[in-house]
N, C-alpha and C. Protein backbone atom coordinates (compact mmCIF):
# COMPACT_ATOMS: atom_id res chain seq x y z
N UNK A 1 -57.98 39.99 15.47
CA UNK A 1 -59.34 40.46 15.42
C UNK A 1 -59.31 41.89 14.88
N UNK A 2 -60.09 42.28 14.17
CA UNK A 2 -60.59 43.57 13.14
C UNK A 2 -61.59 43.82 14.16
N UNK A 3 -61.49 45.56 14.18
CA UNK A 3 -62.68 45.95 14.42
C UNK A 3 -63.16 47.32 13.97
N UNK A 4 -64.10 47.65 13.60
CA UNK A 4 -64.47 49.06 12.76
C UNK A 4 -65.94 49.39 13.22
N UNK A 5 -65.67 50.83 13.07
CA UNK A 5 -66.68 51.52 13.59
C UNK A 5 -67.39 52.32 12.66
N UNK A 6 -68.33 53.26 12.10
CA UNK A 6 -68.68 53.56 11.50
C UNK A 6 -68.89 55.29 11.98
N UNK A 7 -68.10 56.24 12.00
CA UNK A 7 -67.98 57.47 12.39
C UNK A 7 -68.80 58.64 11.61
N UNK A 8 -69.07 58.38 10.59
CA UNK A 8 -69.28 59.82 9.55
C UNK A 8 -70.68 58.85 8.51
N UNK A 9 -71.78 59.70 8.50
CA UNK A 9 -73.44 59.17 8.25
C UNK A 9 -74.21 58.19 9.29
N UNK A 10 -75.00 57.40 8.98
CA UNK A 10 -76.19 56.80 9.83
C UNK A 10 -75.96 55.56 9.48
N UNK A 11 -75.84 54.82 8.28
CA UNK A 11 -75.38 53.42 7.69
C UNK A 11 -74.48 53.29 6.73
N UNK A 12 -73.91 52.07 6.60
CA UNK A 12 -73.17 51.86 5.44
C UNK A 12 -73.25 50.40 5.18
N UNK A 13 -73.45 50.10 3.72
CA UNK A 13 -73.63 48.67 3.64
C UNK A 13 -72.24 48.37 2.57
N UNK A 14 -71.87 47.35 2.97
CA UNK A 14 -70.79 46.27 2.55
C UNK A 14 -70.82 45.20 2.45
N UNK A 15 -70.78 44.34 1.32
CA UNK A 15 -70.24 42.93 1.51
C UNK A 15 -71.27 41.98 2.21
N UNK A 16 -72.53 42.28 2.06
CA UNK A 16 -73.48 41.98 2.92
C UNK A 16 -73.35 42.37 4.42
N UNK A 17 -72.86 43.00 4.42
CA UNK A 17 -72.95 43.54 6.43
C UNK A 17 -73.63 45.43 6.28
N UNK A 18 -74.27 45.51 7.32
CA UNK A 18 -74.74 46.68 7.09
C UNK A 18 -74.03 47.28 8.83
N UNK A 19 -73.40 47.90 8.42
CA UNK A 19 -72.63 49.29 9.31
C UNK A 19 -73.57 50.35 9.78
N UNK A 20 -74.28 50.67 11.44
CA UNK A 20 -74.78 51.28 11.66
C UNK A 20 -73.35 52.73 12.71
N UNK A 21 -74.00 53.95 12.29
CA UNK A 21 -72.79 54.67 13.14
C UNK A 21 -73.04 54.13 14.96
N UNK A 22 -71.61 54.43 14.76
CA UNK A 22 -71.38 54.54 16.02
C UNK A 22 -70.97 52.38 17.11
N UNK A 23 -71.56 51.98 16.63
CA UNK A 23 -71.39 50.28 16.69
C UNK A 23 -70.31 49.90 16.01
N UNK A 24 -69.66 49.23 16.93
CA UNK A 24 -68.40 48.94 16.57
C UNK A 24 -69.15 47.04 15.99
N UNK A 25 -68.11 46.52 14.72
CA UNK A 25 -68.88 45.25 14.47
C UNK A 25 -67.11 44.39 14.10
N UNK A 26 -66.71 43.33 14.75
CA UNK A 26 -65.27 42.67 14.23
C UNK A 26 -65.65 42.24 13.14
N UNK A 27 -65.18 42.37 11.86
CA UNK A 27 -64.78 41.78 10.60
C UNK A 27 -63.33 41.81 10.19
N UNK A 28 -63.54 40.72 8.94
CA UNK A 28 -62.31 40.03 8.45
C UNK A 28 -61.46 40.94 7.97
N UNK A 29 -60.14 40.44 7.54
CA UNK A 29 -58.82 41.01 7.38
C UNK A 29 -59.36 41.96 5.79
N UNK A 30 -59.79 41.21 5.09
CA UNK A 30 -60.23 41.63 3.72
C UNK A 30 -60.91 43.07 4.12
N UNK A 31 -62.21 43.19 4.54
CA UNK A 31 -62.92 44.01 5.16
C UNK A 31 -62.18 45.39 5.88
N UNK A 32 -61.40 44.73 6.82
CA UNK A 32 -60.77 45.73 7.16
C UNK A 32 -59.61 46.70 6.23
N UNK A 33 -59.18 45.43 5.68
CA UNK A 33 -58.30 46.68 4.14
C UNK A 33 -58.87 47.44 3.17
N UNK A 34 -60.23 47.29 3.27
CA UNK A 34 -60.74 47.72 2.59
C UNK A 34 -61.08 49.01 3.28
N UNK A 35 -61.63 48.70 4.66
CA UNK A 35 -62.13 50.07 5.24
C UNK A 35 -61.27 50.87 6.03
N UNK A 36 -59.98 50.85 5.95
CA UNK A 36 -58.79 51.27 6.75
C UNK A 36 -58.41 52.81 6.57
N UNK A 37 -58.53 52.68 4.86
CA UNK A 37 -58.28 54.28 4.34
C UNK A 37 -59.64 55.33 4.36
N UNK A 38 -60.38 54.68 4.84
CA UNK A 38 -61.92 55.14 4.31
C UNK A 38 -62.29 56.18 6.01
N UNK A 39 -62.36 57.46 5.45
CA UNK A 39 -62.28 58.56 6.27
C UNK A 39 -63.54 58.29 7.40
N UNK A 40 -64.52 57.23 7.04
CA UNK A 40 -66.17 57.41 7.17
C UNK A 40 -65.78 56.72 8.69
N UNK A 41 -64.86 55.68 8.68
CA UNK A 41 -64.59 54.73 9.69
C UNK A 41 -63.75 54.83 10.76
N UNK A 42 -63.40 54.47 11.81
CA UNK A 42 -62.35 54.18 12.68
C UNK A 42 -62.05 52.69 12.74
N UNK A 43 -60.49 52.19 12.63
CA UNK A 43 -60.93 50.88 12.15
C UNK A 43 -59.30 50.93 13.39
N UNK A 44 -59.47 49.40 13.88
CA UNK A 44 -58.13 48.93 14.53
C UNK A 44 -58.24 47.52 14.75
N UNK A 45 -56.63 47.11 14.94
CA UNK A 45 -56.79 45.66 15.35
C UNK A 45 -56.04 45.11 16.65
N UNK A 46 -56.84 44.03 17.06
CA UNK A 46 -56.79 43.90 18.39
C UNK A 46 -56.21 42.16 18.68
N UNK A 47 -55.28 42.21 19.72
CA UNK A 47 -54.99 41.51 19.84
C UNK A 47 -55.58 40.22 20.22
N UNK A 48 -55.50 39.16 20.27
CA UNK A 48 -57.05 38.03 20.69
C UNK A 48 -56.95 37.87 21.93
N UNK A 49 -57.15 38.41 23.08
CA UNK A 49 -57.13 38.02 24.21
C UNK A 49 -57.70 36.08 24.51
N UNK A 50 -56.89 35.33 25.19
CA UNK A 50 -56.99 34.28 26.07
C UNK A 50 -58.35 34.27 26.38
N UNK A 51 -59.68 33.20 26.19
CA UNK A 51 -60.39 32.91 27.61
C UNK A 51 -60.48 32.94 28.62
N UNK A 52 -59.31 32.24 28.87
CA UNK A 52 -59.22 32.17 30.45
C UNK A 52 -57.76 32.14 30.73
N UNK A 53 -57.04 32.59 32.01
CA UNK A 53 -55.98 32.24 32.01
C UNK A 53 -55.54 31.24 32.52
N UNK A 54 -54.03 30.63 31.68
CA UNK A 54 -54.16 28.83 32.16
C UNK A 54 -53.57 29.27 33.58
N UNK A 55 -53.92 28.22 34.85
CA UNK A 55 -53.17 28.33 35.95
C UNK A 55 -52.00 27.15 36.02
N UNK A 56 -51.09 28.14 36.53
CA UNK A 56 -49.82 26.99 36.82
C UNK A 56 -49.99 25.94 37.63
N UNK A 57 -49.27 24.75 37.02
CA UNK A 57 -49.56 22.89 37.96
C UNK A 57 -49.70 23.91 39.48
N UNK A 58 -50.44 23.02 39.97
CA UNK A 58 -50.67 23.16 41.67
C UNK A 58 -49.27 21.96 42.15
N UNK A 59 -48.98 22.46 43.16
CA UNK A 59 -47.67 22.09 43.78
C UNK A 59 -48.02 21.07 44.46
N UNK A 60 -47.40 20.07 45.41
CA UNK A 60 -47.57 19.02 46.19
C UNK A 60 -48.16 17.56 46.33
């Protein structure tokens, strides 16, 4: 999972997505290489956390 934030102005539009500051929004791998070097952003990626966690067989 991508996720980027928009740090530096009020909007930014991309790719059809419009970037408001401060809202963080997950986009794609593409997206994010694109906005990685880009001073305007804070961008990171996150590991996919589980739903739920599986529980171990019940015993007996």
């Amino acid at each position: 999972m991508y996720i980027v934030k928009l740090i530096k102005g009020k909007d930014y539009g991309l790719l059809g997505k419009l970037f408001l500051a401060g809202q963080e929004q997950e986009v794609d791998k593409k997206t994010y290489n694109y906005l990685k070097d880009n001073h305007q952003f804070e961008v990171r990626e996150e590991k996919e956390k589980p739903d739920s966690p599986i529980a171990p067989p019940a015993e007996g």
